[in-house]
N, C-alpha and C. Protein backbone atom coordinates (compact mmCIF):
# COMPACT_ATOMS: atom_id res chain seq x y z
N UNK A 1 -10.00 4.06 20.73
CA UNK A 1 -9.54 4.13 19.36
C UNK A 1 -10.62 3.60 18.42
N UNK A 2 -10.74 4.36 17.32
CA UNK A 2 -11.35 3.75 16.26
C UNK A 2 -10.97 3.97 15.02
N UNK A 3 -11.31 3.01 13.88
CA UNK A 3 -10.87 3.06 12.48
C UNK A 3 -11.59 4.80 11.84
N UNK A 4 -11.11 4.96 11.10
CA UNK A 4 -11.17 6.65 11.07
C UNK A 4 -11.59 6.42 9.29
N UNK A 5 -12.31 7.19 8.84
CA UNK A 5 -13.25 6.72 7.50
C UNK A 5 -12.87 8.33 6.23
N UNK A 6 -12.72 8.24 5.29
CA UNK A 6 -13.21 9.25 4.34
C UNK A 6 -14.37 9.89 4.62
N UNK A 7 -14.43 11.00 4.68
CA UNK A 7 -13.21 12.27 4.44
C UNK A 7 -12.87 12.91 5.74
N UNK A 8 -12.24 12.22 6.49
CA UNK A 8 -11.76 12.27 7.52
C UNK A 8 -10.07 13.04 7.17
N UNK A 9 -9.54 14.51 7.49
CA UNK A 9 -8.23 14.82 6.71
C UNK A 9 -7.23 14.50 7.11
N UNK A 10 -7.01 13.82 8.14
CA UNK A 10 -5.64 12.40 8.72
C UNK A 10 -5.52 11.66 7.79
N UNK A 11 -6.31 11.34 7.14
CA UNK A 11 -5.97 10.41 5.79
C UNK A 11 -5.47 11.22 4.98
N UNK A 12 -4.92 12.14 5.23
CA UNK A 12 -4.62 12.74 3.74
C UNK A 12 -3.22 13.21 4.05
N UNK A 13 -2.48 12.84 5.33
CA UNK A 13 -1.33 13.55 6.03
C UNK A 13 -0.47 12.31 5.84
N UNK A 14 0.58 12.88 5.65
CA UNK A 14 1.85 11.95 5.57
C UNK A 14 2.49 11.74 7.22
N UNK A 15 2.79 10.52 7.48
CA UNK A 15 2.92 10.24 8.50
C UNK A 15 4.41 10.52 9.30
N UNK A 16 4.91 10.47 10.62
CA UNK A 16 6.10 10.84 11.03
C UNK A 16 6.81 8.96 10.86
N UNK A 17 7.93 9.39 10.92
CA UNK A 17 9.12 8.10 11.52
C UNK A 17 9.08 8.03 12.91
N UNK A 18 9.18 6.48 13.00
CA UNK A 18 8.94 6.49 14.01
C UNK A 18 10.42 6.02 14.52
N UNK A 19 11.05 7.06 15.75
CA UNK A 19 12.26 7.42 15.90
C UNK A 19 12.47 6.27 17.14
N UNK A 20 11.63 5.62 18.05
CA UNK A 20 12.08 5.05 19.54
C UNK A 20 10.84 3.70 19.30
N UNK A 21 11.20 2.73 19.20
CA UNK A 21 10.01 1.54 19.49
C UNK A 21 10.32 1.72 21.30
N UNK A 22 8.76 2.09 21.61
CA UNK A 22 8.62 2.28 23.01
C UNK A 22 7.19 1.33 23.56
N UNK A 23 7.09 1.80 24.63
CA UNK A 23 5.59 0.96 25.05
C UNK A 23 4.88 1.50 24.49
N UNK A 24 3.98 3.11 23.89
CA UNK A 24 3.70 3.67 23.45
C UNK A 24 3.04 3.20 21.98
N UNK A 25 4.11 2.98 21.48
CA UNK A 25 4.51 2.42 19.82
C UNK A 25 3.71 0.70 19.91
N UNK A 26 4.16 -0.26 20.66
CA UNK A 26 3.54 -0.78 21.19
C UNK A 26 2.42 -1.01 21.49
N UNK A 27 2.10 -0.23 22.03
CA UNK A 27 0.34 0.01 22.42
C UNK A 27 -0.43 0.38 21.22
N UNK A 28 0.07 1.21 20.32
CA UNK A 28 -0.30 1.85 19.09
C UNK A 28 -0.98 0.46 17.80
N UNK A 29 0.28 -0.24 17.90
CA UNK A 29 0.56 -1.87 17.28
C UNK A 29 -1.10 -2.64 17.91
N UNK A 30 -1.06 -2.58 19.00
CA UNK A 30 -1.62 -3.73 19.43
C UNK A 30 -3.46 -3.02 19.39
N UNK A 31 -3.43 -1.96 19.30
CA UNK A 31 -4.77 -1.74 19.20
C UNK A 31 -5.06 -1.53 17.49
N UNK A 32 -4.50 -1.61 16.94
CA UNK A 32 -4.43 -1.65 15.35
C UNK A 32 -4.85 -2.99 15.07
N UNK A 33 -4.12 -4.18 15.90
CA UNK A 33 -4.47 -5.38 15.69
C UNK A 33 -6.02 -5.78 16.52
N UNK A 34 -6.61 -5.31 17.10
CA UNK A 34 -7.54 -5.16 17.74
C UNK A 34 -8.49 -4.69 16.90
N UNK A 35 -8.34 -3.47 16.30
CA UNK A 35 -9.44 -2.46 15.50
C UNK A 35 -9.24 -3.54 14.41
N UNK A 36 -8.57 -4.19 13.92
CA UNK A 36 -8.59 -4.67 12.47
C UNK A 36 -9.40 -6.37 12.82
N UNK A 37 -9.38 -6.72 13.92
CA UNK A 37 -9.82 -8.10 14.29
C UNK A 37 -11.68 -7.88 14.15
N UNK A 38 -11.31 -6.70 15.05
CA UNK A 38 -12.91 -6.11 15.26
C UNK A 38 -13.86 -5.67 14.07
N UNK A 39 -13.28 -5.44 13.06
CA UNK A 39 -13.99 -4.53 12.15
C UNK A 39 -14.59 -5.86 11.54
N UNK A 40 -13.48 -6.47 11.30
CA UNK A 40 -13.92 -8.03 10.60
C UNK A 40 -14.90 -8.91 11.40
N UNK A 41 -15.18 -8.94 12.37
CA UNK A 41 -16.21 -9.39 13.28
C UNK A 41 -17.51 -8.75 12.62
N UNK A 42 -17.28 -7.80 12.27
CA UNK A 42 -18.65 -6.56 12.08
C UNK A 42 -18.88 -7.06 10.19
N UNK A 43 -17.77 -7.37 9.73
CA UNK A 43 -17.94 -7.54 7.90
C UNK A 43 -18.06 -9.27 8.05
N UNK A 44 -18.73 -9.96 7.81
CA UNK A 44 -18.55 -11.68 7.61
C UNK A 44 -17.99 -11.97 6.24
N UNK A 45 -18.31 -11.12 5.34
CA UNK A 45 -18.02 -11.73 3.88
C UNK A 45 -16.70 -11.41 3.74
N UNK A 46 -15.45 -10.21 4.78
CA UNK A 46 -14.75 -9.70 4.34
C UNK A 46 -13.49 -10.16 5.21
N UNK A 47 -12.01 -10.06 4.76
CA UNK A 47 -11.11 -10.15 5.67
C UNK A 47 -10.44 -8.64 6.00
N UNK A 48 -9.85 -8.86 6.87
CA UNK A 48 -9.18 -7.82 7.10
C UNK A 48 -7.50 -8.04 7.22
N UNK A 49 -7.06 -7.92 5.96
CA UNK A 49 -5.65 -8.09 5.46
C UNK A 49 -4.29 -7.49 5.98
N UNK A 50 -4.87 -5.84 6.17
CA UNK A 50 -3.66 -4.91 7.09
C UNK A 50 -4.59 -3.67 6.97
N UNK A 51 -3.63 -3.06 7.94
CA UNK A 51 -3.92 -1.71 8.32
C UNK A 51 -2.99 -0.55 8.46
N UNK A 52 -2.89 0.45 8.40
CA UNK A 52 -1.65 1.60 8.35
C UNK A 52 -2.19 2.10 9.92
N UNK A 53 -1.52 2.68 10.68
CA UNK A 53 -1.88 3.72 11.77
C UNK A 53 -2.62 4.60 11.66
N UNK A 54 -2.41 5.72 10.13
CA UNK A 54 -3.26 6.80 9.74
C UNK A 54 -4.59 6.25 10.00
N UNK A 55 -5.11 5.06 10.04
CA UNK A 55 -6.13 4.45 9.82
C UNK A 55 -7.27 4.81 11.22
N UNK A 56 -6.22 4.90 12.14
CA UNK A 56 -6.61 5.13 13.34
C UNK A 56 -6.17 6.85 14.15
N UNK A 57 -6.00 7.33 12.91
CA UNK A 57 -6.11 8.44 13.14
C UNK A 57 -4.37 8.91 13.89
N UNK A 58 -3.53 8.20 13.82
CA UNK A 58 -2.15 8.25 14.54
C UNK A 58 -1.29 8.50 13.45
N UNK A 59 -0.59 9.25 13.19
CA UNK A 59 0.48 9.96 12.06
C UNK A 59 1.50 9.12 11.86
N UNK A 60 1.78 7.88 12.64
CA UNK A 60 3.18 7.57 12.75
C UNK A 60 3.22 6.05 11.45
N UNK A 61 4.54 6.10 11.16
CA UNK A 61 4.57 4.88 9.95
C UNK A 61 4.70 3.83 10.55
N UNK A 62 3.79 3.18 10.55
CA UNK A 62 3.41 1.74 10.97
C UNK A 62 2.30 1.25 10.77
N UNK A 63 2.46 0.01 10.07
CA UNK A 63 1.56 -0.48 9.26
C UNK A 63 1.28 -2.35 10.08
N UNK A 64 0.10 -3.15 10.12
CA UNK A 64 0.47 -4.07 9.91
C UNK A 64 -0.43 -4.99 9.13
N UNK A 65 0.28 -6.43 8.72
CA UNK A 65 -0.49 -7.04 7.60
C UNK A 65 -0.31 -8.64 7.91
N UNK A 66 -1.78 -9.05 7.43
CA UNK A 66 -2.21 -10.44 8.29
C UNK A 66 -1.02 -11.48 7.72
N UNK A 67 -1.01 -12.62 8.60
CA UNK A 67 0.39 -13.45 8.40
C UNK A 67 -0.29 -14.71 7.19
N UNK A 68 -1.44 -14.75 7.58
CA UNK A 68 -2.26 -15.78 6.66
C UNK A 68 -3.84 -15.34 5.85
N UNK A 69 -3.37 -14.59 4.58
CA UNK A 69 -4.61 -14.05 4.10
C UNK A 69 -5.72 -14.66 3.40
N UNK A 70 -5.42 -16.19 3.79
CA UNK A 70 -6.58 -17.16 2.91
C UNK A 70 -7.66 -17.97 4.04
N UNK A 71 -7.00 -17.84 5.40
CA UNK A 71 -7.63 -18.12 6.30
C UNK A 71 -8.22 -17.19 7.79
N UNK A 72 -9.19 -17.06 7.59
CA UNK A 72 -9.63 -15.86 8.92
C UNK A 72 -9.52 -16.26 10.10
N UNK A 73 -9.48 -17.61 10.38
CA UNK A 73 -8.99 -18.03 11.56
C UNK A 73 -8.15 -17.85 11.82
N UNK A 74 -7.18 -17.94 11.68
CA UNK A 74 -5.63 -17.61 11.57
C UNK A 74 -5.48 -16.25 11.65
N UNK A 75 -5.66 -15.55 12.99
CA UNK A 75 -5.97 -13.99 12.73
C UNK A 75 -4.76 -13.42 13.55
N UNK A 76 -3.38 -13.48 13.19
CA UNK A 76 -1.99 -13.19 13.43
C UNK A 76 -1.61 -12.24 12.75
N UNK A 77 -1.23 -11.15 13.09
CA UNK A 77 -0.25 -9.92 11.60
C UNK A 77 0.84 -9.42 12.45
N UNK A 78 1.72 -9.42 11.24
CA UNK A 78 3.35 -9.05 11.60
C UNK A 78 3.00 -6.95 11.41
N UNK A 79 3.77 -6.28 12.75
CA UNK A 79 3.96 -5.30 12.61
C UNK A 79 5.24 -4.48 11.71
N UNK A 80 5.48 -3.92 10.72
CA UNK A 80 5.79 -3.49 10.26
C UNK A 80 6.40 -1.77 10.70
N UNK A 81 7.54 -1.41 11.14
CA UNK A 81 8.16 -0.10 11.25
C UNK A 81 9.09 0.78 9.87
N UNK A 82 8.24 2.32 10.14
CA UNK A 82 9.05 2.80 8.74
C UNK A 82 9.48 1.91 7.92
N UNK A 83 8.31 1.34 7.48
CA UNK A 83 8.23 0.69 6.11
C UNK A 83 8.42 1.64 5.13
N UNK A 84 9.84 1.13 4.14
CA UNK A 84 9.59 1.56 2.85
C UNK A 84 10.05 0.97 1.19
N UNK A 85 9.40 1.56 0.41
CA UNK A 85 9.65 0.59 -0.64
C UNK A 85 10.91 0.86 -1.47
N UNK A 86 11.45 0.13 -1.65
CA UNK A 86 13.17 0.03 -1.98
C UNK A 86 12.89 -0.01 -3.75
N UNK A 87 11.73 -0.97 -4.23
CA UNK A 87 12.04 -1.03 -5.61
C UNK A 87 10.81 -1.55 -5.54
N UNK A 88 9.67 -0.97 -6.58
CA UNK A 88 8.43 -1.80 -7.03
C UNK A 88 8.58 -2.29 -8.71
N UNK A 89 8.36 -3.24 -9.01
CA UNK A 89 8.94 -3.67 -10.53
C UNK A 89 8.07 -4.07 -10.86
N UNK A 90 7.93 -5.16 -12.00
CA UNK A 90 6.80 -6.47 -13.06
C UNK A 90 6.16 -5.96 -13.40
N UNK A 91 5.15 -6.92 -13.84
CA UNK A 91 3.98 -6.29 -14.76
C UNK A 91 2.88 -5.41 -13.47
N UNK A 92 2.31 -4.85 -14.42
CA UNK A 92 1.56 -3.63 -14.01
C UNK A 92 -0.54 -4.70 -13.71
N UNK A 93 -0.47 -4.63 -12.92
CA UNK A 93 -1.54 -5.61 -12.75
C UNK A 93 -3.19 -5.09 -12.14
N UNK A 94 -4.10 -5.08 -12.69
CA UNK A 94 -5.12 -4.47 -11.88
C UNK A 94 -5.82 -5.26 -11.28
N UNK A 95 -5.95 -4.44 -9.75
CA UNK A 95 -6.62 -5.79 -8.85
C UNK A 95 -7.53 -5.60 -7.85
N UNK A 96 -8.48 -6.31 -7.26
CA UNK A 96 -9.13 -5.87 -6.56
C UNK A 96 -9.31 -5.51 -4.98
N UNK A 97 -9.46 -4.25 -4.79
CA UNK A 97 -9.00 -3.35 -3.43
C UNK A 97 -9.99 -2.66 -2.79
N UNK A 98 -9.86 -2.95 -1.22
CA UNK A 98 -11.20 -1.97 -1.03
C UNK A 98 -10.23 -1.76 0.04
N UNK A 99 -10.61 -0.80 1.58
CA UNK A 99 -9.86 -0.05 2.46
C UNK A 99 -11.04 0.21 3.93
N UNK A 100 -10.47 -0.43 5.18
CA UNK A 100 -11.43 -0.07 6.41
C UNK A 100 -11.52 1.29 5.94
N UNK A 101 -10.93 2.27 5.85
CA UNK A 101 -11.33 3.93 5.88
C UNK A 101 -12.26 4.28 4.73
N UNK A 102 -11.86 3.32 3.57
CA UNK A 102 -13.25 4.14 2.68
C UNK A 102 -14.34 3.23 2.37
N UNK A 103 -15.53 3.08 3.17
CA UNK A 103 -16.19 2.05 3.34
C UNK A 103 -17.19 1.81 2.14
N UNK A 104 -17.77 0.65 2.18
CA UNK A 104 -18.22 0.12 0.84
C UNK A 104 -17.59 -0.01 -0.25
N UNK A 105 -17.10 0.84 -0.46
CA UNK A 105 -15.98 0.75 -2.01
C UNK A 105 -14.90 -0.27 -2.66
N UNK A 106 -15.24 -0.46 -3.49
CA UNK A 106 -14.01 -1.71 -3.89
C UNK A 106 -13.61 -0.76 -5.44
N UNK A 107 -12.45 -1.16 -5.58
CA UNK A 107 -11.84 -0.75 -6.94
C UNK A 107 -10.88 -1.80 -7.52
N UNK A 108 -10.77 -1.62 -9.18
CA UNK A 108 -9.32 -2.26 -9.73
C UNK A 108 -8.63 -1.68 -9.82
N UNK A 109 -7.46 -1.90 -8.64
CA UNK A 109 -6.00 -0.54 -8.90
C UNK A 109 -5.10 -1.51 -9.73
N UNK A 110 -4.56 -0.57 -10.49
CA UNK A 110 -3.08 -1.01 -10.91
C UNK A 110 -2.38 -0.64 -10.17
N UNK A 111 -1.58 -1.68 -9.98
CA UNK A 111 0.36 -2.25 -9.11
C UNK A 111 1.11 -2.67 -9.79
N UNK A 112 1.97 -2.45 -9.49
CA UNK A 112 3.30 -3.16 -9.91
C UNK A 112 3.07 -5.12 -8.76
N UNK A 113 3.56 -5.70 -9.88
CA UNK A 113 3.76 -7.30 -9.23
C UNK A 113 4.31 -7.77 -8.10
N UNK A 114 5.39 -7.13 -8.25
CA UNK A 114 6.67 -6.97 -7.06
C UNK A 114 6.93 -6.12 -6.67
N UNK A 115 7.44 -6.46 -5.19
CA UNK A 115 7.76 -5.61 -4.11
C UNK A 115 8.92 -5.75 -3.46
N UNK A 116 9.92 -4.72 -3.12
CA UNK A 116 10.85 -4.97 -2.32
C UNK A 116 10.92 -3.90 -1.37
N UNK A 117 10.72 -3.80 -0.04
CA UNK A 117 10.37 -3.50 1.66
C UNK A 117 11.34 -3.74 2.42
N UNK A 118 11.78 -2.30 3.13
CA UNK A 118 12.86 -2.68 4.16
C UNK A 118 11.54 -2.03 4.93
N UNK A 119 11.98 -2.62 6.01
CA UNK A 119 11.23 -1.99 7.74
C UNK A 119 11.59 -2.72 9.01
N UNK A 120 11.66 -2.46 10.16
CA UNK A 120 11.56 -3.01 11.13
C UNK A 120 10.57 -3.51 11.84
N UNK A 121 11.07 -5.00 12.51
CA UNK A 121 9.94 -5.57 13.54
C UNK A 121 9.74 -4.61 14.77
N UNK A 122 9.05 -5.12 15.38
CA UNK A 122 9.00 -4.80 16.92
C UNK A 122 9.66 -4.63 17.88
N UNK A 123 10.37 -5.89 17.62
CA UNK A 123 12.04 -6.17 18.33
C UNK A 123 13.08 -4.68 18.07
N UNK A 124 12.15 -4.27 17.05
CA UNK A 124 13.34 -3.15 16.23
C UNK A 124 14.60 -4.06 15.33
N UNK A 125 14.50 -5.38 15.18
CA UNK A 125 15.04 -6.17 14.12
C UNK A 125 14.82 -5.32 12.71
N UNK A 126 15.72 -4.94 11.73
CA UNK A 126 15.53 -4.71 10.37
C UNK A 126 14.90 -5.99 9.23
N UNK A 127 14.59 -5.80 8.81
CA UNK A 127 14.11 -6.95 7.84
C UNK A 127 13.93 -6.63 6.43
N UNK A 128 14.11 -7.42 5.36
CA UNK A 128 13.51 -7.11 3.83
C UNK A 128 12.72 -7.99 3.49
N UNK A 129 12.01 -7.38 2.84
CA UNK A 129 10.86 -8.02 2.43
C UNK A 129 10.91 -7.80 0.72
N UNK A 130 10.65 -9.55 0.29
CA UNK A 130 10.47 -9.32 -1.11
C UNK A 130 9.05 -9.89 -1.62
N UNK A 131 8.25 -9.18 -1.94
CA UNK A 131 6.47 -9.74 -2.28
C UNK A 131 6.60 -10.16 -3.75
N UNK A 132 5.58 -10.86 -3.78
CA UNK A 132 4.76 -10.73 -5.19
C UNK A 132 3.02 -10.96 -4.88
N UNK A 133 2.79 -10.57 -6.31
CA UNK A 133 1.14 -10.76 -5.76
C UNK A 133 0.37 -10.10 -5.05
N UNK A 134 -0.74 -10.57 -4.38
CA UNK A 134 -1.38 -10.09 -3.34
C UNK A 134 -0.61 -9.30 -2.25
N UNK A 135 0.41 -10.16 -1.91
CA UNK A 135 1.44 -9.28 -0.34
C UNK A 135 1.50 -8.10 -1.22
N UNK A 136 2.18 -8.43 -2.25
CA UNK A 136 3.32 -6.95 -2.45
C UNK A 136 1.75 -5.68 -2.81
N UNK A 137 0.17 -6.01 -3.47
CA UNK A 137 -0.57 -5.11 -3.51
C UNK A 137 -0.80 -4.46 -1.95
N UNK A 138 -0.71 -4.94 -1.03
CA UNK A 138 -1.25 -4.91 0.04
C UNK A 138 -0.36 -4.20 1.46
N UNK A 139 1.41 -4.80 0.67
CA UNK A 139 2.35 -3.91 0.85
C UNK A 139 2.20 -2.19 0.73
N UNK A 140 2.17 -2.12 -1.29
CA UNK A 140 1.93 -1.10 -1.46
C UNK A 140 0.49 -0.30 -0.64
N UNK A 141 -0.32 -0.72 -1.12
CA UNK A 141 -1.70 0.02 -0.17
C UNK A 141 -1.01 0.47 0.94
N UNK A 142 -0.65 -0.33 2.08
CA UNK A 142 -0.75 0.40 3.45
C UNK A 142 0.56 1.46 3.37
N UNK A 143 1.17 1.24 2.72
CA UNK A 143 2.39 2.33 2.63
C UNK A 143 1.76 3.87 2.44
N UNK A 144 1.09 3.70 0.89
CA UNK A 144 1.01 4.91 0.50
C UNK A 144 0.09 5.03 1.63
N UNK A 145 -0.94 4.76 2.60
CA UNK A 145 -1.66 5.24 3.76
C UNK A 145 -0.45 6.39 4.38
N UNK A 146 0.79 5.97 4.45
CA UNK A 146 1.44 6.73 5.46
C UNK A 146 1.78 8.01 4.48
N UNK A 147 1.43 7.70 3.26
CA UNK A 147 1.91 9.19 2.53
C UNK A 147 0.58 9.98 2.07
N UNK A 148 -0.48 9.79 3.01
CA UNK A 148 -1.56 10.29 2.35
C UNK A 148 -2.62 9.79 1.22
N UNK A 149 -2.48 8.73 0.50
CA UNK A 149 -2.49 8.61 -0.74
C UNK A 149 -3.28 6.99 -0.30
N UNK A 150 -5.03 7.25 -1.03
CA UNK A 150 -5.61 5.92 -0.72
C UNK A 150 -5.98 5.82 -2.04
N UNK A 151 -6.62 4.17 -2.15
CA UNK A 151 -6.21 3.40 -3.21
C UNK A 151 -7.06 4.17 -4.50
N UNK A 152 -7.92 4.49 -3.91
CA UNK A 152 -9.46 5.92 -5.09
C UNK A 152 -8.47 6.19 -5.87
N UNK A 153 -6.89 6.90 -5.41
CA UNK A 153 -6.61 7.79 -5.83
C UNK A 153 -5.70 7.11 -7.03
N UNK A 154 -5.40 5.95 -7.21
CA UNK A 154 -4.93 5.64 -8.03
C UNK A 154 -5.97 4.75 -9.76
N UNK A 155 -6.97 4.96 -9.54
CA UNK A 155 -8.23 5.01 -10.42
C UNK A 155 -8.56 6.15 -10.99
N UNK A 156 -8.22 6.35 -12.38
CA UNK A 156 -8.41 7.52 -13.07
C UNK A 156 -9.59 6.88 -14.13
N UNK A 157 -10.56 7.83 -14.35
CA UNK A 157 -11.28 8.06 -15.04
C UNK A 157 -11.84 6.67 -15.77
N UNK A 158 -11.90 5.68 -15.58
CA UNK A 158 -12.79 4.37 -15.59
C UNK A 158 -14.08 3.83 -14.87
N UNK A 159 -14.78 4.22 -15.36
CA UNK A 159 -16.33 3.75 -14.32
C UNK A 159 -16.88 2.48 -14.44
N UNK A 160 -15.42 1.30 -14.64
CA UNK A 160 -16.45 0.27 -14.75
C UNK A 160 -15.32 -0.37 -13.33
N UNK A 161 -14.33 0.90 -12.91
CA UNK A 161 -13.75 -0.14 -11.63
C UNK A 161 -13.90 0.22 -10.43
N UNK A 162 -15.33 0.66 -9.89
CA UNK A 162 -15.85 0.90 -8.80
C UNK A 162 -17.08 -0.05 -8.46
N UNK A 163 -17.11 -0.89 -7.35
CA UNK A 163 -17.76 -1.91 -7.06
C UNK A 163 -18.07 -1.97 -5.40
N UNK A 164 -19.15 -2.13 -5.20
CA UNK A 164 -19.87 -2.00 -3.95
C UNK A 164 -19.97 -3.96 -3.52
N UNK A 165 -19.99 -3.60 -1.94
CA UNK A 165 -20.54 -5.12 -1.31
C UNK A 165 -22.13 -5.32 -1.66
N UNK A 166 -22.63 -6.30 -1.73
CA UNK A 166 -24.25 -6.47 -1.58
C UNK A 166 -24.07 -7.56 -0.40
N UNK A 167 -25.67 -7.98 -0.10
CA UNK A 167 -25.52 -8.05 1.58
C UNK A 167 -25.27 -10.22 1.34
N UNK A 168 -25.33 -10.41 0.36
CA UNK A 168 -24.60 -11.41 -0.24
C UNK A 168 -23.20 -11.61 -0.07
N UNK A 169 -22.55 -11.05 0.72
CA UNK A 169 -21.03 -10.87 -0.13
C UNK A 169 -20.35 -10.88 -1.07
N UNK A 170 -20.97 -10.32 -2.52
CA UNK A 170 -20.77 -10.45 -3.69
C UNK A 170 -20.71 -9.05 -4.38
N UNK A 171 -19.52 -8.52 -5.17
CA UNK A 171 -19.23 -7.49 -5.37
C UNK A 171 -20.21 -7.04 -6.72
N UNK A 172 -20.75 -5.96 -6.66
CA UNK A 172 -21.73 -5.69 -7.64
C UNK A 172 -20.81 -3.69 -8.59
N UNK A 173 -21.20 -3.62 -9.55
CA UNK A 173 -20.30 -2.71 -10.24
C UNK A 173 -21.00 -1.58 -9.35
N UNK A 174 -20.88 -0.18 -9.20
CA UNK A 174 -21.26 1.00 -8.55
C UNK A 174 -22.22 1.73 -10.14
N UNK A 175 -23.65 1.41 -9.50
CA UNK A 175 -24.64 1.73 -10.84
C UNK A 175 -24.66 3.42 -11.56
N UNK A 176 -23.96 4.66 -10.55
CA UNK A 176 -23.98 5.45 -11.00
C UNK A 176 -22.50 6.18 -11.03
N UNK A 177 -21.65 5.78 -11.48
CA UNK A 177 -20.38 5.97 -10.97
C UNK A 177 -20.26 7.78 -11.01
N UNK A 178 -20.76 8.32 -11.52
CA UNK A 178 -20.50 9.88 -11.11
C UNK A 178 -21.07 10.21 -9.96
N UNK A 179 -22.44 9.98 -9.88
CA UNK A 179 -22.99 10.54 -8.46
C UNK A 179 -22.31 10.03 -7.39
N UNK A 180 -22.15 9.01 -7.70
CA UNK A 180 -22.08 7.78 -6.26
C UNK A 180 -20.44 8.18 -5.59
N UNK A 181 -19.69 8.11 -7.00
CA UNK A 181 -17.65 8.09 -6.52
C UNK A 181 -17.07 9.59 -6.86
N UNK A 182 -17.02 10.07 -8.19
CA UNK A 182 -16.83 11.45 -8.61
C UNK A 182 -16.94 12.36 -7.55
N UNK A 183 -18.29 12.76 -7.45
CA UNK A 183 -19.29 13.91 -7.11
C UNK A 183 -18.31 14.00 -6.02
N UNK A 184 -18.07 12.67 -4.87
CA UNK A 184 -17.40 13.27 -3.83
C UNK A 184 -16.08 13.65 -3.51
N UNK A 185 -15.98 15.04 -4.04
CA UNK A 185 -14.68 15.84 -3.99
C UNK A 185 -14.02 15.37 -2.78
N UNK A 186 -14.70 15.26 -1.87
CA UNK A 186 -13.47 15.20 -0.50
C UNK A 186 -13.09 13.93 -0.23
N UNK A 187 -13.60 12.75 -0.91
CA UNK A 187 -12.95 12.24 -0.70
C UNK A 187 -11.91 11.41 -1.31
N UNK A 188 -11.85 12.44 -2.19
CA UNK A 188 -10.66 12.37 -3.23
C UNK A 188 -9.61 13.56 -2.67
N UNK A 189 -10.00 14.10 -2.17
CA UNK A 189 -8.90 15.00 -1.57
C UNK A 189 -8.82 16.30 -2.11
N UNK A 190 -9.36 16.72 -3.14
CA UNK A 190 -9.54 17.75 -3.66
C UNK A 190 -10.08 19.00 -3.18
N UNK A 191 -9.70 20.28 -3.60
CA UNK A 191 -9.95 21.58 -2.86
C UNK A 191 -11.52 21.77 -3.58
């Protein structure tokens, strides 16, 4: 398995329900938590917060997202089943987002503040989830993964909210924003 990148067109597919938590499903989970441990091994300046399945190239809705996002040691994430969002509300907030699949890129998306998430554990336990903040951006992100829909796509026509890593770990603005983000039709999804 590996993390699967723009313009790769699995990212662009809406994902199935996932009907049986099996070993399978399982296995699916645990190498997600693997690919997402790993990638971060490979980025030092960066964490790795959550991940959707699409990510790994697997159709099915399941997402998961780290239990402690201020500490990298602490490298635990709760799996998440047919996650979905019940009600996104508050203020409308722009924030900063980047994605294992579309590499280098950082953007300011606008979100909604709050989040409210039904899905199941592992156990196949139901659960709700109510975010604010960071969770609930991070909520939203891996969701829309399962509907096709990455974070680019919610950045319209502003070229001052595209921002690259430098080898600093320090986010620098994207110096030509047409050539560099625009130009590339595909990976915006476009025909």
């Amino acid at each position: 398995m590996k993390i699967i990148t723009t313009p790769d067109p699995r990212l662009r597919e809406k994902s199935e329900k996932v009907r049986v938590i099996d070993d399978e499903i399982l296995g699916v989970i645990a190498d997600m938590r693997k690919l997402s441990l790993d990638w971060e091994k490979e980025h030092p300046y960066e964490l790795s917060a959550a991940m959707a399945a699409p990510q790994m190239g697997v159709l099915k809705r399941i997402i998961i997202v780290r239990d402690d996002m201020e500490d990298k040691k602490k490298a635990t994430f709760t799996a998440l089943i047919n996650p979905e969002v019940i009600r996104a509300d508050g203020k409308v907030v722009k924030g900063d987002e980047g994605c294992l699949s579309v590499p280098e890129i950082y953007g300011k998306v606008p979100r909604p503040s709050k989040v409210r998430v039904k899905a199941k554990l592992e156990d196949g336990t139901e659960v709700r989830i109510k975010a604010t903040g960071e969770l609930a951006r991070t909520l939203l992100h891996e969701i829309d993964h399962l509907d096709g829909i990455l974070f680019i796509d919610h950045i319209k026509d502003d070229e001052k909210a595209f921002y690259r890593m430098n080898d600093k770990g320090e986010l620098e603005p994207v110096k030509d924003y047409e050539a560099e983000i625009r130009d590339n039709v595909e990976l915006w999804g476009e025909e």
